[in-house]
PDB file of N, CA and C in Angstrom:
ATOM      1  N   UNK A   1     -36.059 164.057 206.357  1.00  0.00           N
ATOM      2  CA  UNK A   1     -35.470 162.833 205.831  1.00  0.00           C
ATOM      3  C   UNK A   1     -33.967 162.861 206.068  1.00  0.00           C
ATOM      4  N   UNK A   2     -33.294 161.526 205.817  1.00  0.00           N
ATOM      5  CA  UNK A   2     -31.781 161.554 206.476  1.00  0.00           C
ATOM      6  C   UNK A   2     -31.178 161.144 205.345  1.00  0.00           C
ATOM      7  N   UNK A   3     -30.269 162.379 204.635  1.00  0.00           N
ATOM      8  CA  UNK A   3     -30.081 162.011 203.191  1.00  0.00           C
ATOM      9  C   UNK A   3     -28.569 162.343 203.437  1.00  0.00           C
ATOM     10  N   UNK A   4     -27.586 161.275 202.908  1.00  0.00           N
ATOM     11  CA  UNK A   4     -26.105 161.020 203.020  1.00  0.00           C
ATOM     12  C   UNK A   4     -25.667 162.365 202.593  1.00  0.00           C
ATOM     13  N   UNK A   5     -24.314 162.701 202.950  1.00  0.00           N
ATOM     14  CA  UNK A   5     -23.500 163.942 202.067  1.00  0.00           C
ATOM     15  C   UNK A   5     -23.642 163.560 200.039  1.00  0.00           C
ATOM     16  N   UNK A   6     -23.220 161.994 200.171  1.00  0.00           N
ATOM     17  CA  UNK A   6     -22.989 161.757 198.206  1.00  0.00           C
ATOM     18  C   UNK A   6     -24.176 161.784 198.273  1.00  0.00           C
ATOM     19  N   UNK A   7     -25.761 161.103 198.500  1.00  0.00           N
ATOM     20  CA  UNK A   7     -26.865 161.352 198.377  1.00  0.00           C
ATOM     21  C   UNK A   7     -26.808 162.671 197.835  1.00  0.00           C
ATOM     22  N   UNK A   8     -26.960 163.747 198.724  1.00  0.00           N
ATOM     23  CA  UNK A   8     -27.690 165.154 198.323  1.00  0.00           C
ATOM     24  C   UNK A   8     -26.703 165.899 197.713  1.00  0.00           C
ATOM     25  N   UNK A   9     -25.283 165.561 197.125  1.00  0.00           N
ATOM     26  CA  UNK A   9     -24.590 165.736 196.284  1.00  0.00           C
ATOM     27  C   UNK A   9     -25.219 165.347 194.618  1.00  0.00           C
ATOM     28  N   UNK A  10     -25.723 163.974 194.834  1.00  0.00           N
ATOM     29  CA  UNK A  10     -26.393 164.094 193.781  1.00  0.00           C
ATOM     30  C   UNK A  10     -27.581 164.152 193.615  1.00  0.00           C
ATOM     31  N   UNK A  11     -28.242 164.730 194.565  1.00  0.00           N
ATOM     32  CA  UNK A  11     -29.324 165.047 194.008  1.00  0.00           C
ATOM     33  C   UNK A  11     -29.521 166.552 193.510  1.00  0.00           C
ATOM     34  N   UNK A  12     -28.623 167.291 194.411  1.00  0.00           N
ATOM     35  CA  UNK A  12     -28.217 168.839 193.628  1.00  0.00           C
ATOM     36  C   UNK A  12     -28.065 168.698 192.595  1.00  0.00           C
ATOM     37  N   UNK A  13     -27.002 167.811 191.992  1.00  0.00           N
ATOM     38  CA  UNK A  13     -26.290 167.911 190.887  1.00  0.00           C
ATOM     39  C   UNK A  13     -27.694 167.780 189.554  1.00  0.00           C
ATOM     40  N   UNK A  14     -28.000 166.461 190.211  1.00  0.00           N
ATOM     41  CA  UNK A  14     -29.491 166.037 189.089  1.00  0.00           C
ATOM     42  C   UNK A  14     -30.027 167.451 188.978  1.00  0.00           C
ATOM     43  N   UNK A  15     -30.501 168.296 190.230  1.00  0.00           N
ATOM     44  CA  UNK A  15     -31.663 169.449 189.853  1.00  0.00           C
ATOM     45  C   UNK A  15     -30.804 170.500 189.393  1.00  0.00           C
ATOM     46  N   UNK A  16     -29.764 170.294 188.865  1.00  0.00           N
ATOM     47  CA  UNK A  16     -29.089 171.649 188.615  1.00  0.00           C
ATOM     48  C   UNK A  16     -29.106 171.397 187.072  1.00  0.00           C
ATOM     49  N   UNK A  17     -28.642 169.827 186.841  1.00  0.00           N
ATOM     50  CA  UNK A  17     -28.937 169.286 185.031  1.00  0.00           C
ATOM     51  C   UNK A  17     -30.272 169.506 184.806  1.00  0.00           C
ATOM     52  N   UNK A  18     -31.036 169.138 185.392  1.00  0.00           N
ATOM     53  CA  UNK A  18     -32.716 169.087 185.055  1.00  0.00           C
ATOM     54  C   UNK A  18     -33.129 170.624 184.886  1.00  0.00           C
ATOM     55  N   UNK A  19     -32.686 171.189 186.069  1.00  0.00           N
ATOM     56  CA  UNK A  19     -32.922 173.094 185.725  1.00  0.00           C
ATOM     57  C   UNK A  19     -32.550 173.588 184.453  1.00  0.00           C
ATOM     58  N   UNK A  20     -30.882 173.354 183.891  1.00  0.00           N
ATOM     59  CA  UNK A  20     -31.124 173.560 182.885  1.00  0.00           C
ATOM     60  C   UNK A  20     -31.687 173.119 181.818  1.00  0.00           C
ATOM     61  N   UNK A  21     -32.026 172.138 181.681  1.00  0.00           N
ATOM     62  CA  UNK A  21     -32.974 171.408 180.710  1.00  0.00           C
ATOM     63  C   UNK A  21     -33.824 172.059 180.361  1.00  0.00           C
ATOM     64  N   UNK A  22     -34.853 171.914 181.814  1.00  0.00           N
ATOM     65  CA  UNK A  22     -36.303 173.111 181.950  1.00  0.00           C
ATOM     66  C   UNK A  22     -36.044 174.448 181.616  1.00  0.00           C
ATOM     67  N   UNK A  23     -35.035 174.770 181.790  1.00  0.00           N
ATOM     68  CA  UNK A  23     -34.985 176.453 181.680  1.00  0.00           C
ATOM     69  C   UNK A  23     -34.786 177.007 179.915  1.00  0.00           C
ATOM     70  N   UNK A  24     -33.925 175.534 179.305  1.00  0.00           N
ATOM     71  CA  UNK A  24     -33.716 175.838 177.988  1.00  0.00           C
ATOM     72  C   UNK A  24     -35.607 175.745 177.421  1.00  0.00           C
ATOM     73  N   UNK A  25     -35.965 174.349 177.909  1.00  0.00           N
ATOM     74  CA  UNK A  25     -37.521 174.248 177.056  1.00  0.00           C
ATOM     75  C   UNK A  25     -37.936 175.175 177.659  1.00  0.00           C
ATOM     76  N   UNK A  26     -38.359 175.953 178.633  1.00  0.00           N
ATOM     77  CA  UNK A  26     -39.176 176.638 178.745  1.00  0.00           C
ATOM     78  C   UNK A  26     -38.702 178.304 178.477  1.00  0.00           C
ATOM     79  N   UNK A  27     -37.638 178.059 177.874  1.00  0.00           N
ATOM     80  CA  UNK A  27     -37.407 179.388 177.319  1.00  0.00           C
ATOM     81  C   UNK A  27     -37.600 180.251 178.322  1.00  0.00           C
ATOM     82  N   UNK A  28     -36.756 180.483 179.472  1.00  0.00           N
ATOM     83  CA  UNK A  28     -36.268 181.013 180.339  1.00  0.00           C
ATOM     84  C   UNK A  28     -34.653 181.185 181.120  1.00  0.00           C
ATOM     85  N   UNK A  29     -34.534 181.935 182.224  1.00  0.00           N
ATOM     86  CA  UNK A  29     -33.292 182.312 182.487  1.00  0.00           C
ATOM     87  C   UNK A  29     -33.383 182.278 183.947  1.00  0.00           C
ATOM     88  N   UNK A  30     -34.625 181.385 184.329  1.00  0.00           N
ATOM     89  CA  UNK A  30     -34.869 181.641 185.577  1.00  0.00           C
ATOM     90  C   UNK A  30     -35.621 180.342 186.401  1.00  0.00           C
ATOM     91  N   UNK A  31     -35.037 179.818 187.651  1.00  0.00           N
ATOM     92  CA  UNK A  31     -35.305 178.914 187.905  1.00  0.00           C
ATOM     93  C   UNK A  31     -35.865 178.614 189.825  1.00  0.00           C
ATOM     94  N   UNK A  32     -37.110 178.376 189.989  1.00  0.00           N
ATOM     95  CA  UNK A  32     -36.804 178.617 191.902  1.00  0.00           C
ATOM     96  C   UNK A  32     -37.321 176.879 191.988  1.00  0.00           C
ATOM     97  N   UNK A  33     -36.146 176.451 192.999  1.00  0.00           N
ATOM     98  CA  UNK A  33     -36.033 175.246 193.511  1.00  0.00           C
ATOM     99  C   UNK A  33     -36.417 174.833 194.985  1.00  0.00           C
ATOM    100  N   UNK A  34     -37.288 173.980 195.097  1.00  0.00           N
ATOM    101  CA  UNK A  34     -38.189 173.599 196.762  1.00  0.00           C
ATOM    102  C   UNK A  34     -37.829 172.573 197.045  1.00  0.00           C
ATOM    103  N   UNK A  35     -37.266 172.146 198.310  1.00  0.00           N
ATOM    104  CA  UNK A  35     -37.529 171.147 199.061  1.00  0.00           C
ATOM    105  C   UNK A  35     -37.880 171.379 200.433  1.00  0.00           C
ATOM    106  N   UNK A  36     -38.927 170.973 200.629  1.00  0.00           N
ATOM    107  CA  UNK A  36     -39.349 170.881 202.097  1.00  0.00           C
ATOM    108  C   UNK A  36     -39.085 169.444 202.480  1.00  0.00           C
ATOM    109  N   UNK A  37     -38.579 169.600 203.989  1.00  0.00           N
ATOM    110  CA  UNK A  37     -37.902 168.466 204.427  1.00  0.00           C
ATOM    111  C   UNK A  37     -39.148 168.427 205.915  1.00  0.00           C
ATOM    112  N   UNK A  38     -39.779 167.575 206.056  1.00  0.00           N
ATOM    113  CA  UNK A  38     -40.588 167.145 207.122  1.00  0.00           C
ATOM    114  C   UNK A  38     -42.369 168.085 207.088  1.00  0.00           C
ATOM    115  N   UNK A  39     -43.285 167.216 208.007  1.00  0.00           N
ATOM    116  CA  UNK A  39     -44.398 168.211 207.760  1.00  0.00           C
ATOM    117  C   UNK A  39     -44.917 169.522 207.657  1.00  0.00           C
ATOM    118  N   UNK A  40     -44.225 169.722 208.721  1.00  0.00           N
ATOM    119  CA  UNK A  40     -44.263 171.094 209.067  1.00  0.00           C
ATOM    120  C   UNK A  40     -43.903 172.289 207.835  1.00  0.00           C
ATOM    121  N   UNK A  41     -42.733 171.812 207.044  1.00  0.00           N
ATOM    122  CA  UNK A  41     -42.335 172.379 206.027  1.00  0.00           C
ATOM    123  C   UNK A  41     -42.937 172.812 204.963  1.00  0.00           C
ATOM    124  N   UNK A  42     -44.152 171.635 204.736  1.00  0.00           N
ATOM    125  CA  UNK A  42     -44.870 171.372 203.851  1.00  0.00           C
ATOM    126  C   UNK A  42     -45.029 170.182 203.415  1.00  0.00           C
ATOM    127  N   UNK A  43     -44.080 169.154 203.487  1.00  0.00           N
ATOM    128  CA  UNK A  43     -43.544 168.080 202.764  1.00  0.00           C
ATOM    129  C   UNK A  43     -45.032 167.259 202.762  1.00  0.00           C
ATOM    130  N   UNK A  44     -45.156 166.872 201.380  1.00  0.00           N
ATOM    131  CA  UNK A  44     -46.390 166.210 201.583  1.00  0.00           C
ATOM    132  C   UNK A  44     -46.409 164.637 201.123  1.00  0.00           C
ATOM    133  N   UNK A  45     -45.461 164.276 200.836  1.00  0.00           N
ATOM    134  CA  UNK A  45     -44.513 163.124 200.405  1.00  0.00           C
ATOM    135  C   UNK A  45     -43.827 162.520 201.396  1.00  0.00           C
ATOM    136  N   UNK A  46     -43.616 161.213 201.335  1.00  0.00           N
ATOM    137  CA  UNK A  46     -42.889 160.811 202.430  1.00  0.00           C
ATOM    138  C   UNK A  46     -41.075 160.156 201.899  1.00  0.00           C
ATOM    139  N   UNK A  47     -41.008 161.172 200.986  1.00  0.00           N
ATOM    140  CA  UNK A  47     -39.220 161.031 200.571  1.00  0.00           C
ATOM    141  C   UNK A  47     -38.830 162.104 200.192  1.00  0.00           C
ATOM    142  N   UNK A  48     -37.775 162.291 199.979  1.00  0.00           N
ATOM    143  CA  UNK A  48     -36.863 163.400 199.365  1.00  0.00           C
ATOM    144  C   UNK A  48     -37.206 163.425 197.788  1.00  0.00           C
ATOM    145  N   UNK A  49     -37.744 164.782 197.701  1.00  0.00           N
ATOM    146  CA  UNK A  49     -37.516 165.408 196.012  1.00  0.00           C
ATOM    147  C   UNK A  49     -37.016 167.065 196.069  1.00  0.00           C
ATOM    148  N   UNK A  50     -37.218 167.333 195.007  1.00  0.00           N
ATOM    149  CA  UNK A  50     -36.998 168.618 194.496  1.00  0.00           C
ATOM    150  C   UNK A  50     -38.052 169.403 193.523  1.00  0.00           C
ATOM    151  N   UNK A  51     -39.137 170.405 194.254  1.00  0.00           N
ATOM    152  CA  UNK A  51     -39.417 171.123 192.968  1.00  0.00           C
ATOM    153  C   UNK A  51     -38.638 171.832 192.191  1.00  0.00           C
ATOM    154  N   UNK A  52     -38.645 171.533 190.568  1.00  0.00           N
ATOM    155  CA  UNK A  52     -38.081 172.621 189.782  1.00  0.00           C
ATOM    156  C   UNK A  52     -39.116 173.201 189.158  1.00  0.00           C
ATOM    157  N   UNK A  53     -38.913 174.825 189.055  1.00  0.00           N
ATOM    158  CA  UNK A  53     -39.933 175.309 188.716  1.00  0.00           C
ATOM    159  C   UNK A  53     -39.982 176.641 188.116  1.00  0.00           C
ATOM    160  N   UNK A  54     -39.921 176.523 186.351  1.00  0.00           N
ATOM    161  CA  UNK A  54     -39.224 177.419 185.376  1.00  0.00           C
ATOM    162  C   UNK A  54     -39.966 178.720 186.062  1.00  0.00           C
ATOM    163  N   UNK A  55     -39.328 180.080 185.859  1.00  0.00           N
ATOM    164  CA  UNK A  55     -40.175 181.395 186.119  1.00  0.00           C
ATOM    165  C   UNK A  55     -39.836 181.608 185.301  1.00  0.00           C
ATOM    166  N   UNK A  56     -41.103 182.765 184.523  1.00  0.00           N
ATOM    167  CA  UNK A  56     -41.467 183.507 183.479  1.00  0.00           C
ATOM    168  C   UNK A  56     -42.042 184.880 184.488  1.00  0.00           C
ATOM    169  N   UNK A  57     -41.346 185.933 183.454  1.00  0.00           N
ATOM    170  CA  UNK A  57     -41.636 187.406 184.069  1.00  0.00           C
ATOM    171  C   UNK A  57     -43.136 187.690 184.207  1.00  0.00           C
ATOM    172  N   UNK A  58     -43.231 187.915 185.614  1.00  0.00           N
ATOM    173  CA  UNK A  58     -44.679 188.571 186.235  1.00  0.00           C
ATOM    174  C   UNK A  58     -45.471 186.803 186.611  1.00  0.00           C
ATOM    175  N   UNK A  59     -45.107 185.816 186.621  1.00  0.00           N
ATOM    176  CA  UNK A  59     -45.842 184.466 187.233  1.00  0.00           C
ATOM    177  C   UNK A  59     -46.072 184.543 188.505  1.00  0.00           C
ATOM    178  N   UNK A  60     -45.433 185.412 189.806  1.00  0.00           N
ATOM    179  CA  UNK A  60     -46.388 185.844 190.767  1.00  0.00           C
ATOM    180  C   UNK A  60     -46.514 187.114 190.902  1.00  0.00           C
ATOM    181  N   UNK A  61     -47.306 187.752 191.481  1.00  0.00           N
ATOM    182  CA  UNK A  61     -47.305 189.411 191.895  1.00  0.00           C
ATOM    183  C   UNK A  61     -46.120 189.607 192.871  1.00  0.00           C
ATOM    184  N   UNK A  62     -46.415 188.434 193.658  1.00  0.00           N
ATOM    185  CA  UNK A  62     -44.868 188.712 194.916  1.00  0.00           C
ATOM    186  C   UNK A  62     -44.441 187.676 194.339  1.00  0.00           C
ATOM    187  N   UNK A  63     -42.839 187.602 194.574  1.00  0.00           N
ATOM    188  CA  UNK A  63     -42.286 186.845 193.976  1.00  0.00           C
ATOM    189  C   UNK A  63     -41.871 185.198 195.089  1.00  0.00           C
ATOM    190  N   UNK A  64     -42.255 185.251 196.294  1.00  0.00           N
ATOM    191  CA  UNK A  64     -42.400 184.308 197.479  1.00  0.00           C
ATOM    192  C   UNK A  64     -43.941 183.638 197.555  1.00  0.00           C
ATOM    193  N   UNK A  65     -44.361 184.429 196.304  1.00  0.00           N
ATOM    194  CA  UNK A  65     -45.577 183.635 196.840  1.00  0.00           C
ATOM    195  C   UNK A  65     -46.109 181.893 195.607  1.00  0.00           C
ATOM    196  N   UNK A  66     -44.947 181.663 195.154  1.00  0.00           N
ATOM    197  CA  UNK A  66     -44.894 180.664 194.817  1.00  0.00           C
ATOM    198  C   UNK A  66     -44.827 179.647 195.668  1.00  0.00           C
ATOM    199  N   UNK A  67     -44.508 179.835 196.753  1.00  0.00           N
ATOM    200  CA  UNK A  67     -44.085 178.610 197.925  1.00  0.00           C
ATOM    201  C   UNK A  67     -45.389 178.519 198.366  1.00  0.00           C
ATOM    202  N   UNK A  68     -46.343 178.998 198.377  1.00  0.00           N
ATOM    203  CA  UNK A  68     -47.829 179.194 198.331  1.00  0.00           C
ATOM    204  C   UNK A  68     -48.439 178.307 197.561  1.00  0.00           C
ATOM    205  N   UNK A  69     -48.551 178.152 195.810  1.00  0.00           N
ATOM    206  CA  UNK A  69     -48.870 178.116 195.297  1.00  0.00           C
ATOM    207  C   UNK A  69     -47.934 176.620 195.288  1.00  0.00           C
ATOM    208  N   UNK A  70     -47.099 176.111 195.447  1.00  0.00           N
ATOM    209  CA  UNK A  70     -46.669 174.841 195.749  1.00  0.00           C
ATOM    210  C   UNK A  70     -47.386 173.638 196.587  1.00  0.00           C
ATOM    211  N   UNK A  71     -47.374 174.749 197.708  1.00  0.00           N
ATOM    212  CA  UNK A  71     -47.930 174.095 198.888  1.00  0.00           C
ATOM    213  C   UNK A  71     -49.531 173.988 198.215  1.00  0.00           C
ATOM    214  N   UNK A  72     -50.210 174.561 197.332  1.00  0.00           N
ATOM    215  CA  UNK A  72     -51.879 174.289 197.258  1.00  0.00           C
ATOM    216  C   UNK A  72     -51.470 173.480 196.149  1.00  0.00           C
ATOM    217  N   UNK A  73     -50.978 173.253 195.456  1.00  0.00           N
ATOM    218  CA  UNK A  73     -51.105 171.973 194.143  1.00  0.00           C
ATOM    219  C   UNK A  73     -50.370 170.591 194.655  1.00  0.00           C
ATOM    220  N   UNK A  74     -49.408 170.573 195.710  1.00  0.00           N
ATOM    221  CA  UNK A  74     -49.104 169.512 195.786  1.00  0.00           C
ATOM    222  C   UNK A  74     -50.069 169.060 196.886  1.00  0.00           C
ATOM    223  N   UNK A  75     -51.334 169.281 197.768  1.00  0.00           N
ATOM    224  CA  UNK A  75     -52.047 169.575 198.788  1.00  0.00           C
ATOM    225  C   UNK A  75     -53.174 168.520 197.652  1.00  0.00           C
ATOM    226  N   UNK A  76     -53.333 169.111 196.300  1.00  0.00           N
ATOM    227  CA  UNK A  76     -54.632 168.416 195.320  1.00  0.00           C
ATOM    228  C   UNK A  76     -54.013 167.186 194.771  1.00  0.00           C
ATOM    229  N   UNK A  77     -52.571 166.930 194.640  1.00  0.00           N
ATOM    230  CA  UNK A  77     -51.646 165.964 193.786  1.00  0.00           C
ATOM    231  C   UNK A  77     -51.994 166.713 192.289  1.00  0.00           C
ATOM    232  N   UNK A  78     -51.565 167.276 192.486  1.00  0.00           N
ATOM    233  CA  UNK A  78     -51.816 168.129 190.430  1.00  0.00           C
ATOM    234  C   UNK A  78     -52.479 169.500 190.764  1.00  0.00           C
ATOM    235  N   UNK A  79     -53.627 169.768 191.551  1.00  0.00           N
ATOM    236  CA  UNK A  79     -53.452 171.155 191.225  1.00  0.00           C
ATOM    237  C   UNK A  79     -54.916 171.099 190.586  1.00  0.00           C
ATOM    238  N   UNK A  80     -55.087 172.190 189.703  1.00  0.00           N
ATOM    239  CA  UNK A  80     -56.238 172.504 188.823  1.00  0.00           C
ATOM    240  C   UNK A  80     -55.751 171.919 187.202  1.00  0.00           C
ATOM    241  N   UNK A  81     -54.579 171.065 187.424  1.00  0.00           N
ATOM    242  CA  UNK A  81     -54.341 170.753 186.301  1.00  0.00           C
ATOM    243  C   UNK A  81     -55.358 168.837 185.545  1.00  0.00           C
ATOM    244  N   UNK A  82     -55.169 168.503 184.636  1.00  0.00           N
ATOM    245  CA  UNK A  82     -56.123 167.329 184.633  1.00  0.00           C
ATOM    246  C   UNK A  82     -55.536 166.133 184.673  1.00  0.00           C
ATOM    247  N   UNK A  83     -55.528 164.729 184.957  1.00  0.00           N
ATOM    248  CA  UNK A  83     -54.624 163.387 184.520  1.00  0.00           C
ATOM    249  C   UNK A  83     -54.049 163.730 183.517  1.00  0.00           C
ATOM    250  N   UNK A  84     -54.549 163.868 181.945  1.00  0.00           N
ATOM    251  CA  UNK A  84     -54.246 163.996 180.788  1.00  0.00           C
ATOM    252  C   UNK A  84     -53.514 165.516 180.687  1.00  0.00           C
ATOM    253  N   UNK A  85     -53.369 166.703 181.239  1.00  0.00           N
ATOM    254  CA  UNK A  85     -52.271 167.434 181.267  1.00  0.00           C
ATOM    255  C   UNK A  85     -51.109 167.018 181.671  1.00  0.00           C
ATOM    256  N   UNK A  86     -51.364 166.186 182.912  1.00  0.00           N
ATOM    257  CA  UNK A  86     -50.411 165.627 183.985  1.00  0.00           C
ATOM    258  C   UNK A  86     -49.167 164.576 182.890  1.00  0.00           C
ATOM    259  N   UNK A  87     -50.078 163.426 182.280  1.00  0.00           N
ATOM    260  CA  UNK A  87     -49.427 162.981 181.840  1.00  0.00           C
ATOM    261  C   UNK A  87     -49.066 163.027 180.455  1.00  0.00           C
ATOM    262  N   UNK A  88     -49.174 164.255 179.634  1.00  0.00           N
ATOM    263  CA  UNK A  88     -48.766 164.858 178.569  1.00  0.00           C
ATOM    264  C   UNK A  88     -47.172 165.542 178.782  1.00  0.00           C
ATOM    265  N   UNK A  89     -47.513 166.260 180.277  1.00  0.00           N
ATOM    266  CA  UNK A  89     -46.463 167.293 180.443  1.00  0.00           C
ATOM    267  C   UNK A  89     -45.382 165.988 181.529  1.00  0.00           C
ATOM    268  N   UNK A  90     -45.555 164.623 181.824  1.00  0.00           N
ATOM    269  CA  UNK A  90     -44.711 163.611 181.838  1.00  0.00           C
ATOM    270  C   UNK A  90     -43.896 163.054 180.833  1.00  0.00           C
ATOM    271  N   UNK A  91     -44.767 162.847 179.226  1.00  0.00           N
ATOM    272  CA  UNK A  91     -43.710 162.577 178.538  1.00  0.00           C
ATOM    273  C   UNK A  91     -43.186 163.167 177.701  1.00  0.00           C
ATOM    274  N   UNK A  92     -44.189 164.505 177.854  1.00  0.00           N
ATOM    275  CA  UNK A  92     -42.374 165.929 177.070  1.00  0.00           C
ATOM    276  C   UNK A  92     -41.052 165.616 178.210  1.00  0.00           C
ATOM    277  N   UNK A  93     -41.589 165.450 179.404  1.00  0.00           N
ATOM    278  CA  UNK A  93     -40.327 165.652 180.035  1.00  0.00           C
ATOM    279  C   UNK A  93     -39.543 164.170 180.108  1.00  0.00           C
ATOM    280  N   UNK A  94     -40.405 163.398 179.844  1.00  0.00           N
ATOM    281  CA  UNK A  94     -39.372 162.115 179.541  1.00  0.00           C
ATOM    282  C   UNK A  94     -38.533 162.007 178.707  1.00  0.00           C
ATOM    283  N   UNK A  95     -39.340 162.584 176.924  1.00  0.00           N
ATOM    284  CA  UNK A  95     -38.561 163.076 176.136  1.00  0.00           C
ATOM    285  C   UNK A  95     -37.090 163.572 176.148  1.00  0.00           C
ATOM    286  N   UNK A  96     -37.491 164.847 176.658  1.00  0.00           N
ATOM    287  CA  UNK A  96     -36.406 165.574 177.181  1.00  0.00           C
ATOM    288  C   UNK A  96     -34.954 164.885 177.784  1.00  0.00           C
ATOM    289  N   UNK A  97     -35.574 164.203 178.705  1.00  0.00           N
ATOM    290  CA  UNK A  97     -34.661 163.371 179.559  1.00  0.00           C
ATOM    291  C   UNK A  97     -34.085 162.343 178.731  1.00  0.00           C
ATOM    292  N   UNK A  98     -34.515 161.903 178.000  1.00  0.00           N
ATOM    293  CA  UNK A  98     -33.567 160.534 177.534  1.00  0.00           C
ATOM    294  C   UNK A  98     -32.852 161.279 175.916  1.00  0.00           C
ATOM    295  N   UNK A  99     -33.121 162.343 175.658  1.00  0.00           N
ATOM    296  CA  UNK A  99     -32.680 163.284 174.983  1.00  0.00           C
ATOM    297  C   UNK A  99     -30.960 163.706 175.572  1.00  0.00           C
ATOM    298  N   UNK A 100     -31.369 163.988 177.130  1.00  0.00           N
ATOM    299  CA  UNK A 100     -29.969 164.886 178.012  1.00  0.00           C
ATOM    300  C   UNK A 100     -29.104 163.046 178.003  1.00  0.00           C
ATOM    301  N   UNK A 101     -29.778 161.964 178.565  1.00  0.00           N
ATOM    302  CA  UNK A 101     -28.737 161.107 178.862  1.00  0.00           C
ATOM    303  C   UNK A 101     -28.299 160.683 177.435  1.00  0.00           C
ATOM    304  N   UNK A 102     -28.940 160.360 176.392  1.00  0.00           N
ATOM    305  CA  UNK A 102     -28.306 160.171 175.312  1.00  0.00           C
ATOM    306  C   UNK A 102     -27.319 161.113 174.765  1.00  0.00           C
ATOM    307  N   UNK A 103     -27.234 162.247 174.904  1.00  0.00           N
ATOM    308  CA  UNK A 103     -26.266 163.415 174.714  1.00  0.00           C
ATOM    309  C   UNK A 103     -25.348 162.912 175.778  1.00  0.00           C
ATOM    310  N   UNK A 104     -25.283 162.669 177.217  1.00  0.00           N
ATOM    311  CA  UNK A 104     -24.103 162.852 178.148  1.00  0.00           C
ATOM    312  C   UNK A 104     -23.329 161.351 177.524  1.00  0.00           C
ATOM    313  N   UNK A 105     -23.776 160.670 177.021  1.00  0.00           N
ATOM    314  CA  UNK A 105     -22.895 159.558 176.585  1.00  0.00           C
ATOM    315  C   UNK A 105     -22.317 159.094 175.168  1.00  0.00           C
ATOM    316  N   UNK A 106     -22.325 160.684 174.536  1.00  0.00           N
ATOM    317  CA  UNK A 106     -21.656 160.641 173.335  1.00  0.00           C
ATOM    318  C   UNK A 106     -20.289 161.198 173.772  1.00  0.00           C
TER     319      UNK A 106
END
């Protein structure tokens, strides 16, 4: 994808606020961030995002083999997870989110 310099300025910036967000709820100190840019990469989407994706000690045996485990859930659109996980774990994080912008504008 052909994403401007201010584009992917802010979109870092967003996954770096959102990381910490995730990293505070999920009660961690640890964070691995994906973008695959074209097919080959993986990209299974046809725009620019960002996985964020809290780690907790021992979540892979190797620690690369999350890019694995990316590539097979975004491959199902969810994974082994269900609609109703899907959209449970949407509006904690909506929560969350209008939680961070209501804080940045006090």
């Amino acid at each position: 994808a052909v994403v401007s310099p201010q584009s992917t300025g802010d979109i870092f910036q967003g996954a770096q606020q959102l990381g910490s967000l995730l990293k505070q709820h999920h009660q961690t100190s640890s964070l691995t961030l994906v973008i695959q840019d074209g097919e080959l990469a993986g990209q299974s989407v046809p725009h620019v995002h960002v996985h964020l994706l809290p780690r907790q000690p021992g979540d892979f045996q190797n620690n690369d083999d999350i890019y694995g485990e990316v590539e097979r859930v975004d491959s199902r659109r969810g994974g082994n997870r269900s609609e109703e996980e899907m959209e449970e774990e949407a509006r904690v994080y909506r929560t969350l989110l209008t939680e961070m912008v209501s804080k940045s504008g006090e």
